[in-house]
Each structure stands twice: as C-alpha cells, then as structure tokens.
C-alpha atoms as a PDB file:
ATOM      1  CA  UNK A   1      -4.911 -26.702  16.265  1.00  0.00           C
ATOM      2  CA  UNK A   2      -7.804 -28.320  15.265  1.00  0.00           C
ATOM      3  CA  UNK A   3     -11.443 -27.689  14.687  1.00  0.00           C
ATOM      4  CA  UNK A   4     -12.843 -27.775  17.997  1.00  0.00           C
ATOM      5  CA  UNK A   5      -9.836 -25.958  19.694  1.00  0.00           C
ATOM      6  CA  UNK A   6     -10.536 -23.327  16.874  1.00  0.00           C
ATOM      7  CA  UNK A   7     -14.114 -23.100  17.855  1.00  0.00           C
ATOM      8  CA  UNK A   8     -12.954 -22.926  21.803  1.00  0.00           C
ATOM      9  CA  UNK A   9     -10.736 -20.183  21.013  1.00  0.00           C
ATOM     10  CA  UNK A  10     -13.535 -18.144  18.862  1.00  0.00           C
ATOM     11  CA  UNK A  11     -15.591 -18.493  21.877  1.00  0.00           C
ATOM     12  CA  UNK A  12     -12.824 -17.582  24.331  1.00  0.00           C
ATOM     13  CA  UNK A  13     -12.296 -14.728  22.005  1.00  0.00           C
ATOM     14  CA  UNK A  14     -15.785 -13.472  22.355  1.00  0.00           C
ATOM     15  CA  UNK A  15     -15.739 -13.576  25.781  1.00  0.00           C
ATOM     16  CA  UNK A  16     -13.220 -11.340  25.820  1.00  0.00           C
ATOM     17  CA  UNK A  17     -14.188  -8.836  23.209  1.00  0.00           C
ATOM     18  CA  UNK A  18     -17.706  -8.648  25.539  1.00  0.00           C
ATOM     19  CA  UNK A  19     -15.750  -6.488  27.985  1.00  0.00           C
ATOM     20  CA  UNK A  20     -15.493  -3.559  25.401  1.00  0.00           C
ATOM     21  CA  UNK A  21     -18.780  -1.938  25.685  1.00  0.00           C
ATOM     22  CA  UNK A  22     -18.975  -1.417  29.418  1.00  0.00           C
ATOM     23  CA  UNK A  23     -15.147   0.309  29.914  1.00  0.00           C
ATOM     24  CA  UNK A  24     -15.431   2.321  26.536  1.00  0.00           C
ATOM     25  CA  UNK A  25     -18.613   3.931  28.161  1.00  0.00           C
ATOM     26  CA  UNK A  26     -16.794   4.714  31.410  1.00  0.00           C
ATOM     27  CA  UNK A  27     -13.281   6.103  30.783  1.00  0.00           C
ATOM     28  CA  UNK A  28     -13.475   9.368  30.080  1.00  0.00           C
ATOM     29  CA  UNK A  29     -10.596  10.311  27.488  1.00  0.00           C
ATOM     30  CA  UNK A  30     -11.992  10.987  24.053  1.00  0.00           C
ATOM     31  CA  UNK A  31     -12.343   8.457  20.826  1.00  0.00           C
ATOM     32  CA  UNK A  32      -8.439   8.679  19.382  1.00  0.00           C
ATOM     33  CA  UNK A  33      -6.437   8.713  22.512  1.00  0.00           C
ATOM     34  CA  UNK A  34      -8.467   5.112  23.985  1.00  0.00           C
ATOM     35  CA  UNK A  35      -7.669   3.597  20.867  1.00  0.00           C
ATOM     36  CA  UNK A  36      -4.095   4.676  20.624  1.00  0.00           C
ATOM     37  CA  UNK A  37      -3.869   3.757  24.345  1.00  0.00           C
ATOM     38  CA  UNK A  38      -5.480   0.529  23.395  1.00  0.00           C
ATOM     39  CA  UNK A  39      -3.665  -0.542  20.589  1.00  0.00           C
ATOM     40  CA  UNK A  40      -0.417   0.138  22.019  1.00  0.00           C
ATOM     41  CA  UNK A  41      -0.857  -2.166  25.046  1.00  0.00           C
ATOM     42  CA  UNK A  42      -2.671  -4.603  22.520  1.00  0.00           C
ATOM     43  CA  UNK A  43       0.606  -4.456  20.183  1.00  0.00           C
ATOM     44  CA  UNK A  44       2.682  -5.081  23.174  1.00  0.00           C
ATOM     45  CA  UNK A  45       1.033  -8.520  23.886  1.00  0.00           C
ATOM     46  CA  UNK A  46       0.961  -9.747  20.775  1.00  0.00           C
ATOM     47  CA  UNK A  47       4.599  -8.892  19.943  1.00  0.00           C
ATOM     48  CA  UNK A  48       5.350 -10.919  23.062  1.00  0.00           C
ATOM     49  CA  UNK A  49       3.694 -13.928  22.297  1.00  0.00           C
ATOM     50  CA  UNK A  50       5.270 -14.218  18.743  1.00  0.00           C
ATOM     51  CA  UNK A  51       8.897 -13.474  20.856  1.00  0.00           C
ATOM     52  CA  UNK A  52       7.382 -16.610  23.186  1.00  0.00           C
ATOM     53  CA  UNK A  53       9.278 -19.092  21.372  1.00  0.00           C
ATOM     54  CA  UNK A  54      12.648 -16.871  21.439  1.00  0.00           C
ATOM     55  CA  UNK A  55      12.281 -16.455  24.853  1.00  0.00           C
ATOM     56  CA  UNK A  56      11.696 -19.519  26.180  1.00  0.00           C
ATOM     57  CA  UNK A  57      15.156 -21.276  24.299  1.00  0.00           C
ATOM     58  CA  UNK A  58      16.797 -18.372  25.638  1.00  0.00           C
ATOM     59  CA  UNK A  59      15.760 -19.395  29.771  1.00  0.00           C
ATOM     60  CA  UNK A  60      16.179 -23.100  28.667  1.00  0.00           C
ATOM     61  CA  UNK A  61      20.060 -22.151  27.830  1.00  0.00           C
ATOM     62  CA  UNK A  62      22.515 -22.556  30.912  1.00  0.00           C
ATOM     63  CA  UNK A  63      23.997 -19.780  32.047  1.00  0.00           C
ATOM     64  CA  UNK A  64      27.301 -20.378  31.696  1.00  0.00           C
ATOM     65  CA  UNK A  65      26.916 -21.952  27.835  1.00  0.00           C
ATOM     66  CA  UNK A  66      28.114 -20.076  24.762  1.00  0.00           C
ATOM     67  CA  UNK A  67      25.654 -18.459  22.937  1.00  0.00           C
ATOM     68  CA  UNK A  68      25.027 -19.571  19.081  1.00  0.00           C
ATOM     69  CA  UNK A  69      26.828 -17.267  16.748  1.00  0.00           C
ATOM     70  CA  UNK A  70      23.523 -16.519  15.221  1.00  0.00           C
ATOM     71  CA  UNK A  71      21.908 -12.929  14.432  1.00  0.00           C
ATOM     72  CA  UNK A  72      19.125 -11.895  16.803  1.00  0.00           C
ATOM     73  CA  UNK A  73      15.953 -12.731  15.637  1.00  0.00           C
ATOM     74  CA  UNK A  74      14.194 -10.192  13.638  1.00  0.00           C
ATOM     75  CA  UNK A  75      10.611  -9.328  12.941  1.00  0.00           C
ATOM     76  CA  UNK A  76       9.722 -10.227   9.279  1.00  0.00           C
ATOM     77  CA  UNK A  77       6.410  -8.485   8.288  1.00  0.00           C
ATOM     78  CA  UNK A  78       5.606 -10.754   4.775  1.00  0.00           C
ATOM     79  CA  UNK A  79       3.629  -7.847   3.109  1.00  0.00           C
ATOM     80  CA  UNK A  80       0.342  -8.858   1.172  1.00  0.00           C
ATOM     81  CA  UNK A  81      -3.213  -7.001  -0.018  1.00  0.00           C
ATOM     82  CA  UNK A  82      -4.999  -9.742   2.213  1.00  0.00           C
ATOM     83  CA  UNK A  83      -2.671  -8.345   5.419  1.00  0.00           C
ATOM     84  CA  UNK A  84      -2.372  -4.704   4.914  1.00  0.00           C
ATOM     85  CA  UNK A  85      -6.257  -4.845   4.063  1.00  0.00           C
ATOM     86  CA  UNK A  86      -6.884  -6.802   7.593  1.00  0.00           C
ATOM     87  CA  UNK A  87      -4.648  -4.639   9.435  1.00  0.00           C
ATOM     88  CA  UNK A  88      -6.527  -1.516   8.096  1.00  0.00           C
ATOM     89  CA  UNK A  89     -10.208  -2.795   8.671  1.00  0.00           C
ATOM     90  CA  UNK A  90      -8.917  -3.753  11.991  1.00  0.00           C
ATOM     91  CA  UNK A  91      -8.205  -0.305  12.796  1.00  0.00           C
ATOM     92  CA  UNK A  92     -11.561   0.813  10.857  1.00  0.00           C
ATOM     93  CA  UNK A  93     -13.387  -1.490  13.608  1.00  0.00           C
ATOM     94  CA  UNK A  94     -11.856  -0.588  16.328  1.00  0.00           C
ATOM     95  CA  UNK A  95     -12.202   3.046  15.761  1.00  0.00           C
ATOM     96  CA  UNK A  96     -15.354   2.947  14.147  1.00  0.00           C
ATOM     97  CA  UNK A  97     -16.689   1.179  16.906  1.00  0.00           C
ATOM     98  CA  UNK A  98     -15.451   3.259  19.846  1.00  0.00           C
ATOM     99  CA  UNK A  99     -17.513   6.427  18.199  1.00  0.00           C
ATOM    100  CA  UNK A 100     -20.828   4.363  17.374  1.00  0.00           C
ATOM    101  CA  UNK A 101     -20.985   3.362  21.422  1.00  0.00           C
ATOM    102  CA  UNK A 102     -20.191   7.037  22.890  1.00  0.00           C
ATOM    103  CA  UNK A 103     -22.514   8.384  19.854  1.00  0.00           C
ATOM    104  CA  UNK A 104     -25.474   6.422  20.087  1.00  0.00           C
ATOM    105  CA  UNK A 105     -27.270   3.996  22.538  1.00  0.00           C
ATOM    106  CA  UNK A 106     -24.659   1.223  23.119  1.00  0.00           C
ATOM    107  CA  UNK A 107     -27.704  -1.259  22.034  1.00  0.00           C
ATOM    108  CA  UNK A 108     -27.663   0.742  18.861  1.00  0.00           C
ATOM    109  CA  UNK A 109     -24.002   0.378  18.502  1.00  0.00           C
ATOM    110  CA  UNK A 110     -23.481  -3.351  19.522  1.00  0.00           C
ATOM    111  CA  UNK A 111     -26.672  -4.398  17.097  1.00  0.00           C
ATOM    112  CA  UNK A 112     -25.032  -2.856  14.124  1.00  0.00           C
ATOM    113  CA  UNK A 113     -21.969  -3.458  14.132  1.00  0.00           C
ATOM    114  CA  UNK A 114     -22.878  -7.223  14.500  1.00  0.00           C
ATOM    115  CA  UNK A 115     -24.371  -6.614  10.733  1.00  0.00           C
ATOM    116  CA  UNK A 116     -21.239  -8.198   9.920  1.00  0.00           C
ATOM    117  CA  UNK A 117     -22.346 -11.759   9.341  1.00  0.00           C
ATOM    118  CA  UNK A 118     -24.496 -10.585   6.681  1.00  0.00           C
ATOM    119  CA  UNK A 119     -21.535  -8.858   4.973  1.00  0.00           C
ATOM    120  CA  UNK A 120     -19.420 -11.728   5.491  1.00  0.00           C
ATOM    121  CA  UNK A 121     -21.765 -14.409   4.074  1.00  0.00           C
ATOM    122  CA  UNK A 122     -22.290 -12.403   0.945  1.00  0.00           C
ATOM    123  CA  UNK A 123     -18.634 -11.079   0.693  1.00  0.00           C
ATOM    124  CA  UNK A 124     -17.197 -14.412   1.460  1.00  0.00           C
ATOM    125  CA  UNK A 125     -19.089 -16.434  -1.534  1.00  0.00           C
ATOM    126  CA  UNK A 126     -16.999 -14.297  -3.946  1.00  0.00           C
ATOM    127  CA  UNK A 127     -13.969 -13.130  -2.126  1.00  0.00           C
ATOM    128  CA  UNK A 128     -12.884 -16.566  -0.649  1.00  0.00           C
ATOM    129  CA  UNK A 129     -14.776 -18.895  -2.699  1.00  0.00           C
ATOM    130  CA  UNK A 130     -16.087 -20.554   0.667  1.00  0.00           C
ATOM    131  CA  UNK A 131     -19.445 -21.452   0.262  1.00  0.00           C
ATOM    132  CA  UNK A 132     -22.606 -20.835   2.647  1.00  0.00           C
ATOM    133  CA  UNK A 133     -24.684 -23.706   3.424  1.00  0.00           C
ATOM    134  CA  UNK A 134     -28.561 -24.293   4.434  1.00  0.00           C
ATOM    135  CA  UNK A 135     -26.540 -24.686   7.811  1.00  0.00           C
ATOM    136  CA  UNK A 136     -25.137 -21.303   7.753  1.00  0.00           C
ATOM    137  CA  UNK A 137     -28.265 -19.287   6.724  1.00  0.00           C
ATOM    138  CA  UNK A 138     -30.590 -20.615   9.222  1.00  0.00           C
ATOM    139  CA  UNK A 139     -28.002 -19.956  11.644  1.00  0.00           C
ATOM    140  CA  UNK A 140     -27.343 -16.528  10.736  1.00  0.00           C
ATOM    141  CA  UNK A 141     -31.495 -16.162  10.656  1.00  0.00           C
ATOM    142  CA  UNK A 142     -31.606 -17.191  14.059  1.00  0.00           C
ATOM    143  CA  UNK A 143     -28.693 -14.846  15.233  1.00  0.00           C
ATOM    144  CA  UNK A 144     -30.275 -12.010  13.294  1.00  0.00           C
ATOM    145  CA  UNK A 145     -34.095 -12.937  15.719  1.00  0.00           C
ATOM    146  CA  UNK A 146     -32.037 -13.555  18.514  1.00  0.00           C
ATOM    147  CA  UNK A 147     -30.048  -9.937  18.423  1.00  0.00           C
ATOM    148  CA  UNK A 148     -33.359  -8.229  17.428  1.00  0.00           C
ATOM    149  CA  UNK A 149     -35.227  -9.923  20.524  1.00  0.00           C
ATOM    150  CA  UNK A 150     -32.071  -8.956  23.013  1.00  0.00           C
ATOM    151  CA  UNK A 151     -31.304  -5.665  21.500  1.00  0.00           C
ATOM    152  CA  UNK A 152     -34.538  -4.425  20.220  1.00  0.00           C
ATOM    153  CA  UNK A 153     -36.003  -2.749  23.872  1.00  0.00           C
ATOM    154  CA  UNK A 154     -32.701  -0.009  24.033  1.00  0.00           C
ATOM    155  CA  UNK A 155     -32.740   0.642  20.125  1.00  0.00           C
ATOM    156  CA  UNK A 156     -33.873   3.784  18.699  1.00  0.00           C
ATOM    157  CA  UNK A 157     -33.996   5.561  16.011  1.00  0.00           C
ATOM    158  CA  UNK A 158     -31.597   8.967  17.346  1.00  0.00           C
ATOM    159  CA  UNK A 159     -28.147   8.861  17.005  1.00  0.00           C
ATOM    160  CA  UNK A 160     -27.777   9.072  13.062  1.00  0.00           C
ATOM    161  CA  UNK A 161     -23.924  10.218  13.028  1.00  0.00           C
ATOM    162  CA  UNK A 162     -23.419   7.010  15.940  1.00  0.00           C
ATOM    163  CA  UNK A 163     -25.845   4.624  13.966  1.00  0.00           C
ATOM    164  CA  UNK A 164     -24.175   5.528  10.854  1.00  0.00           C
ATOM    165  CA  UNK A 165     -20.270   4.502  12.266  1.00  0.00           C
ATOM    166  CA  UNK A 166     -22.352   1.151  14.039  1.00  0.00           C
ATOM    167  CA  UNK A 167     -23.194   0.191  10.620  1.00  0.00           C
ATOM    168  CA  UNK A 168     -19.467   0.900   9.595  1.00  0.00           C
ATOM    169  CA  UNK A 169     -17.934  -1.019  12.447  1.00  0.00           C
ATOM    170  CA  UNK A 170     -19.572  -3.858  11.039  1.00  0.00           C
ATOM    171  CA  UNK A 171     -18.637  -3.808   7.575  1.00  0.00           C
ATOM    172  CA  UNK A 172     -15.284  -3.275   8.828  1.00  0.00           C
ATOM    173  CA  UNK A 173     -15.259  -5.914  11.217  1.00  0.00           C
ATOM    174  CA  UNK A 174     -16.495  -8.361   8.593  1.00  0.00           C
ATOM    175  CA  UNK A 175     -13.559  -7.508   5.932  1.00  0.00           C
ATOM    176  CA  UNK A 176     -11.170  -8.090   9.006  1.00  0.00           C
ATOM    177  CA  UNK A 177     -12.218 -12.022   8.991  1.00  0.00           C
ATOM    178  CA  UNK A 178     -12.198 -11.816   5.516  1.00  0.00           C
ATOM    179  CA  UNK A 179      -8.854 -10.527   5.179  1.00  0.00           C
ATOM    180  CA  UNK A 180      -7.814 -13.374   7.771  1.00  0.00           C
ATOM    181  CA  UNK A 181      -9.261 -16.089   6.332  1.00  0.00           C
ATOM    182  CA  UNK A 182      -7.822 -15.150   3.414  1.00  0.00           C
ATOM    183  CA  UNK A 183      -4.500 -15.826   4.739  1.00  0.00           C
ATOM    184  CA  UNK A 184      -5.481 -19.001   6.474  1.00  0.00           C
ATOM    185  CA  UNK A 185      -1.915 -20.579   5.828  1.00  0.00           C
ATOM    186  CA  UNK A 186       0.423 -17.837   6.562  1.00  0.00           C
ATOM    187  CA  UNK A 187       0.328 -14.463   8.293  1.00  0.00           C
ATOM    188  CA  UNK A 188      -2.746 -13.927  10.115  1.00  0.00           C
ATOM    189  CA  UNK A 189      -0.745 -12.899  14.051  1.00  0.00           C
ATOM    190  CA  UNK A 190       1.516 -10.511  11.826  1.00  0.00           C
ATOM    191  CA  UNK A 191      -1.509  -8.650  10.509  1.00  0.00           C
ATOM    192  CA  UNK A 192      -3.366  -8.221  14.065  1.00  0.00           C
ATOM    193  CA  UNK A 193       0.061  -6.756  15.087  1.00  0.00           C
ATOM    194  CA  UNK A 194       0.459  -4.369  12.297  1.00  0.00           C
ATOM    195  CA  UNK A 195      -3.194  -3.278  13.043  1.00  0.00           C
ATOM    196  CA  UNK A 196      -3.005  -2.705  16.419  1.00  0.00           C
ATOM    197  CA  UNK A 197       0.764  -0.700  15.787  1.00  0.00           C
ATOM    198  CA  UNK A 198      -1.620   1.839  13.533  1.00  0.00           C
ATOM    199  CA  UNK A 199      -4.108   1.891  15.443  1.00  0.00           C
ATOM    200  CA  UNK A 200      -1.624   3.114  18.100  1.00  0.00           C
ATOM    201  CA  UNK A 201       0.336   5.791  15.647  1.00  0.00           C
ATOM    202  CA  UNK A 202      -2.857   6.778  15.221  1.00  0.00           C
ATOM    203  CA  UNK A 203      -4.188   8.038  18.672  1.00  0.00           C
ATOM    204  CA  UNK A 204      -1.135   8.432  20.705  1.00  0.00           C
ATOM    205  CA  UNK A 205      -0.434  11.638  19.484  1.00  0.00           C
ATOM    206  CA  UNK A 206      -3.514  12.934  20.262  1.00  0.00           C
ATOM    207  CA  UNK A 207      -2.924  11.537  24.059  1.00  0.00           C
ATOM    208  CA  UNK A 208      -0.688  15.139  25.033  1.00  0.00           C
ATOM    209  CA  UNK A 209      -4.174  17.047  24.775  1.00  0.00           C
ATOM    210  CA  UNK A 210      -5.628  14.799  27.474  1.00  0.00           C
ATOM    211  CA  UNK A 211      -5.486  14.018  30.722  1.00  0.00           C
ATOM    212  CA  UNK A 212      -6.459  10.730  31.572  1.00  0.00           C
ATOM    213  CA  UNK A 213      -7.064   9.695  35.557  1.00  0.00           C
ATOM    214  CA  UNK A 214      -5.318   6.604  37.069  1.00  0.00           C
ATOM    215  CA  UNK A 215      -8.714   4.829  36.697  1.00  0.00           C
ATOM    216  CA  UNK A 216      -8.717   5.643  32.844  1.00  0.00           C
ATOM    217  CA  UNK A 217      -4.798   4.442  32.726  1.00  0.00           C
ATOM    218  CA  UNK A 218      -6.339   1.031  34.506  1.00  0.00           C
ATOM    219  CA  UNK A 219      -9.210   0.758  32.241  1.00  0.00           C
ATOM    220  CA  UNK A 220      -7.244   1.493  28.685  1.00  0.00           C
ATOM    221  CA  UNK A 221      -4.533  -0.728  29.835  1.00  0.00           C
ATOM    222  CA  UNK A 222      -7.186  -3.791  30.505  1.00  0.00           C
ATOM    223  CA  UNK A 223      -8.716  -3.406  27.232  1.00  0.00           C
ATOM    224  CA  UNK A 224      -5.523  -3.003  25.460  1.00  0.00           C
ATOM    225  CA  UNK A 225      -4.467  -6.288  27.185  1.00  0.00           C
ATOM    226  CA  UNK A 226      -7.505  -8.226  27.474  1.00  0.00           C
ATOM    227  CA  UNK A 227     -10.166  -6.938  25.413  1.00  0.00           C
ATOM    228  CA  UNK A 228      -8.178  -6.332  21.973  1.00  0.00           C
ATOM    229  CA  UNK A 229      -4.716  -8.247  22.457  1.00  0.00           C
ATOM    230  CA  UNK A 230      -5.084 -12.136  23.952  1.00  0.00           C
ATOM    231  CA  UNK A 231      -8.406 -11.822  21.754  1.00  0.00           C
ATOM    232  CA  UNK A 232      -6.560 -10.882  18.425  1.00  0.00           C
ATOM    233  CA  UNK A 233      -4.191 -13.460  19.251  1.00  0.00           C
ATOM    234  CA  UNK A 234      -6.816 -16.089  19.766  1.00  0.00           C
ATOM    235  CA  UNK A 235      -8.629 -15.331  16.467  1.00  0.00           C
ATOM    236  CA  UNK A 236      -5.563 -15.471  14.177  1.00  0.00           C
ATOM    237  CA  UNK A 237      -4.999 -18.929  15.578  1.00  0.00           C
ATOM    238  CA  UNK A 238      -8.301 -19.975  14.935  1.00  0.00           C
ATOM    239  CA  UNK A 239      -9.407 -18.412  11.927  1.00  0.00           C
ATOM    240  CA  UNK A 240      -7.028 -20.727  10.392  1.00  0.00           C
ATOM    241  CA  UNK A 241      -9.486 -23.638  11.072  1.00  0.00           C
ATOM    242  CA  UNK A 242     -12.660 -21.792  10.528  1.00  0.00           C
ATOM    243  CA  UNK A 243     -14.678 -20.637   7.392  1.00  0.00           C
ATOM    244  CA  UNK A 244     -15.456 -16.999   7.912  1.00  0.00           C
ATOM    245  CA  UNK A 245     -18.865 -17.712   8.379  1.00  0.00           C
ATOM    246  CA  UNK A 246     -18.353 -20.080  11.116  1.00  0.00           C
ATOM    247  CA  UNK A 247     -16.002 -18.163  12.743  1.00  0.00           C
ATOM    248  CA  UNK A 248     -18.480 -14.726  12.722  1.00  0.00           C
ATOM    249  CA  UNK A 249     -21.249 -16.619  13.579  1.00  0.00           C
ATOM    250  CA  UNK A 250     -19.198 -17.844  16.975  1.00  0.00           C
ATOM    251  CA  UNK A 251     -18.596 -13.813  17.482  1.00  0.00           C
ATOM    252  CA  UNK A 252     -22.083 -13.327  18.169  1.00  0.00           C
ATOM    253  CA  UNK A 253     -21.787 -14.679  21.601  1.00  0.00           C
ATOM    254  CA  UNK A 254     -20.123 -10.869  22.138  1.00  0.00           C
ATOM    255  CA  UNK A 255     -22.830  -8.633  21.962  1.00  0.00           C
ATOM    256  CA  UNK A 256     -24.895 -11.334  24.189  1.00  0.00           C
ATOM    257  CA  UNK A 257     -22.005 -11.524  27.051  1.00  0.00           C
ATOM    258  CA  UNK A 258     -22.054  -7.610  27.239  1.00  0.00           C
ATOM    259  CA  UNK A 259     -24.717  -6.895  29.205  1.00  0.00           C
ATOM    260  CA  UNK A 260     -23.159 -10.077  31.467  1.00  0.00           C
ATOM    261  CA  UNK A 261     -20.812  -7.579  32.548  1.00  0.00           C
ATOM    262  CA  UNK A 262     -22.994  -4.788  33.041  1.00  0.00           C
ATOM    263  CA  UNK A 263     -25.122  -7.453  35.364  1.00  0.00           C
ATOM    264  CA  UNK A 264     -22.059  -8.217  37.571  1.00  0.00           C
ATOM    265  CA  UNK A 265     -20.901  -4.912  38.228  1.00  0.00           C
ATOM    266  CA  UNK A 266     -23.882  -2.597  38.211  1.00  0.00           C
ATOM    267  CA  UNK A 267     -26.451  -4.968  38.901  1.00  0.00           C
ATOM    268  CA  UNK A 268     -29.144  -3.992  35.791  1.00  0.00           C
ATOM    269  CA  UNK A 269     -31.072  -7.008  35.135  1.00  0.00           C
ATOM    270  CA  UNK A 270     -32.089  -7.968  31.357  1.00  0.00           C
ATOM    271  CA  UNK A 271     -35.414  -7.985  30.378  1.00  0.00           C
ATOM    272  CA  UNK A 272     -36.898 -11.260  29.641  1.00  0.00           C
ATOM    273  CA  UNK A 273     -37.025 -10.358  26.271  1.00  0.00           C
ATOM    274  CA  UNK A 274     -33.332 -10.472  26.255  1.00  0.00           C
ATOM    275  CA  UNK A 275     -33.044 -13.257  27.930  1.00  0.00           C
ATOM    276  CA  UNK A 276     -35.197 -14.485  25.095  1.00  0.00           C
ATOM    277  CA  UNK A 277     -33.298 -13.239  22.273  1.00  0.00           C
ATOM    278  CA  UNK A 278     -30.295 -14.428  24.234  1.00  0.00           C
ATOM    279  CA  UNK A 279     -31.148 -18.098  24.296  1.00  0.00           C
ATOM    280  CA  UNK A 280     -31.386 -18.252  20.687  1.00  0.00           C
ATOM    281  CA  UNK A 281     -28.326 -16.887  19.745  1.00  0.00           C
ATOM    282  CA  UNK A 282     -26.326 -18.821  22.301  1.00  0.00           C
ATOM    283  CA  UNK A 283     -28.497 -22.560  20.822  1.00  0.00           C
ATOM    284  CA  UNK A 284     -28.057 -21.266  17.285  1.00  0.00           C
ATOM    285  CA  UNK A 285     -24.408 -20.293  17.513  1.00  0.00           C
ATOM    286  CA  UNK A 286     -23.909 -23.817  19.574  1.00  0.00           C
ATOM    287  CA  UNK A 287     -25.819 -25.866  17.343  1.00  0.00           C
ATOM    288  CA  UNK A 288     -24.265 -24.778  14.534  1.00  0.00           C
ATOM    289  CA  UNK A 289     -21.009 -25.340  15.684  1.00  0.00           C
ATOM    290  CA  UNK A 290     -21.454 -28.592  17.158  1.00  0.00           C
ATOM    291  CA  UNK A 291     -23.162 -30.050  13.768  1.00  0.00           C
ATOM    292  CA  UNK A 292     -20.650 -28.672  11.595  1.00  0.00           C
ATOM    293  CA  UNK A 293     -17.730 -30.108  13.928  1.00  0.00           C
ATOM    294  CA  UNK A 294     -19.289 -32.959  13.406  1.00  0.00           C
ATOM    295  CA  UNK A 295     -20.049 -33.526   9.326  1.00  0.00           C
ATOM    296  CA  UNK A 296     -16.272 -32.311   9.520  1.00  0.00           C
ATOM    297  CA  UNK A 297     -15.239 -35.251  11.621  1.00  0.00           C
ATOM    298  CA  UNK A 298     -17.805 -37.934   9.461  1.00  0.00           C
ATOM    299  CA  UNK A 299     -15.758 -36.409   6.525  1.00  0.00           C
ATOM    300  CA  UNK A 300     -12.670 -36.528   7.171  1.00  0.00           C
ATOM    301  CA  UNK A 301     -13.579 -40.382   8.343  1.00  0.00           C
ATOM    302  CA  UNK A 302     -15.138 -41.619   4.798  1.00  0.00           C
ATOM    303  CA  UNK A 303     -12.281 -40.280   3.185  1.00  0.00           C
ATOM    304  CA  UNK A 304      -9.797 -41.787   5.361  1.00  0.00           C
ATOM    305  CA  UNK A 305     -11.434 -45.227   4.438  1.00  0.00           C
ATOM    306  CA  UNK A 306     -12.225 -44.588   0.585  1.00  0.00           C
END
C-alpha cells in the first residue's frame, strides 16, 4: 500500500467509525453487553479477512486434487508491549466511549474524545521519535477551531462522570495509534483482533441479564461489522504508511460525518455554525494531507536521482 491508498483508507475508516454515535444512542441494552456484542461480531470480521488468503487457495484447489500434507494453518499471536498495549487502549476506547455518549451530550462526548490529536502529537515526539512539523500544528490548530465551531452550540458544562470518560476515550484512542504505529512493520491486524476478542470476554457475560430486541440484535451486529471491524481492518493497513499524527488528524473527519447520519435519517439540520466549523476541518484535514503526500512524493524523487 502506499501513501495515498493509506490516506484513502484513513478516510474510508472515518467514514465508518461516524456511524457510532447515532446507533449507540438508540439501542437500548446497557454499556458492557453493546460492546461485548460489538466486539464479538467485530472479531469475527477481522479473523476472516486474515483467513482470506487460506480461503481463497483452498476454492482455487480442484475438487478432486490431493490435498498438501501440510498442518492447518494456525493463528500465531507474536506477543509484544506495543500489541498488548494497543489491544488494551482499544478496548479502553471503545468502552470508554460508549459511557461518555449515553452519559453526557453526545457533542460533549464526540468533542472530547477527539482530544486525542493533542495527546498524540505530544506522546508521539517521545514515544515514536516521529517528529511534528509547522505542517502538523497548524493543522491540528485548525481541527481544534473547526471542532469548537461544529461542536460548541450542544456542549455544556453537565455531565461530569460522561465528560470525564469523553476525555478518557481520547487519551485512549490516541495510545491505540500509538501502539500501532509503533508496530508499523509487523503486527498491527493481530492487535485489533486481540482487542476486539477482550472487548468481547468482556461484555458477553453480562449479555444473560439483558434482553435485547431484534432491532438492538440488527443495530449491535452493524456496528460490530461496520462501525468497529472493516474500520479496524482498514487502519492497521494504513497506519503502516502514516505518522500518527497524520493518520489522527485524517480521524477527525469522524466526529464531522456524525451528524451526516443524524441528517439522513432524522432530518435535524446543522447550524451554520457547524457547517462552519465543518468546512475547516474537512480543508485542514485535506490540505494537510494532500501537501504532505506531496513533499513525500518530491522526496522520494530527489533521492531517487542523488
């Protein structure tokens, strides 16, 4: 993959993410249940795209062909600190996040926990030695306006206990990237899958005390699929190609696609304000990814010649 594919996939990524804060709102089974739900379904999909390749020489084989005398294939976690730490700020994210929206206003929520580029600028100069350009921190400037513009009409100051796990959500969130850029050439799908296997031992157990309706089983099962899994997937491909930064920065587009959804299917209409605050984080998040696309490509060019 390379750098533009990586940023298509961020985006793509985003886009999908966006979906969260309209179902979590709606289904009506409590915090650890969804997420167990959720990460179940989520852990499903991703286990079948890394069998994908298995699976497709096994259709390719004729029917009537011996098979190799081979063992089956096996799933090989490679244990690090940079993978059990994603996979346990993934699950810190995800949970952390599902409590902030059903705690506080889901402006509240979505505004905080996309605090995380701050955390992973400053985290990221001394974790992963990747440093943040002039670039990068009028970028992050404009994303912090932006939000503030598009988010600051449904803020408020209730909601400590929700505010509080917002906040957390987006510490979490940014030690997730960092974790994954971290392992930028090895096992970034692996850790996605461990965390969304927690994050499913985790709630399941707690789904016997519920009792979820058929339009809560359709609505965990979409988010499970769509809204955590191909997304996960789609990030630990393209974090790969990505400084943290960069990649963060393109998961702003999130909290601006949310109320897209909320447009389309119950009709409320941002306030120009938003749309505002919207612009700028879609041109700054654009802008920045288009320039530093570019210097990557005039780069790689002048040292191709020297």
């Amino acid at each position: 993959m390379n750098h533009r594919k990586a940023i298509y996939c961020m985006a793509l990524a985003a886009i999908f993410f966006s979906t969260s804060g309209l179902l979590i709102k709606v289904i009506s089974v409590s915090h650890l249940p969804l997420l167990g739900v959720r990460g179940a379904f989520a852990a499903l999909t991703i286990a079948l795209f890394m069998a994908r390749p298995h699976l497709q020489s096994a259709r390719r084989r004729p029917s009537n062909s011996p098979r190799p005398n081979q063992a089956k294939p096996r799933l090989r976690i490679p244990w690090s600190l940079p993978l059990l730490g994603g996979a346990i700020s993934l699950v810190c994210a995800q949970a952390f996040f599902i409590i902030a929206v059903r705690e506080t206003t889901a402006a509240n929520a979505i505004f905080l926990q996309y605090t995380a580029p701050i955390f992973v600028a400053f985290f990221g100069i001394h974790y992963l030695r990747e440093s943040v350009g002039k670039l990068d921190w009028l970028a992050l400037a404009a994303v912090a306006a932006g939000l503030l513009c598009f988010y600051g009409d449904g803020m408020n100051a209730g909601g400590a206990f929700g505010n509080l796990f917002g906040l957390l959500a987006g510490l979490t969130f940014a030690w997730f990237l960092l974790f994954m850029r971290k392992q930028k050439d090895g096992s970034t799908i692996e850790t996605v899958l461990l965390g969304n296997v927690l994050s499913a031992l985790l709630g399941l157990p707690f789904l016997l005390g519920a009792a979820p309706t058929p339009a809560d089983w359709l609505g965990m099962i979409f988010l499970g699929i769509f809204q955590i899994g191909l997304p996960s997937i789609l990030i630990a491909l393209a974090i790969k190609e990505l400084t943290a930064v960069g990649a963060v920065l393109i998961q702003t587009l999130e909290p601006i696609l949310n109320p897209v959804w909320v447009l389309l299917f119950i009709g409320e209409m941002p306030t120009p304000l938003a749309l505002l605050g919207g612009a700028i984080v879609i041109g700054a998040v654009t802008f920045r990814s288009v320039l530093a696309n570019r210097l990557r490509r005039v780069a790689a060019a002048s040292q191709s010649t020297a």
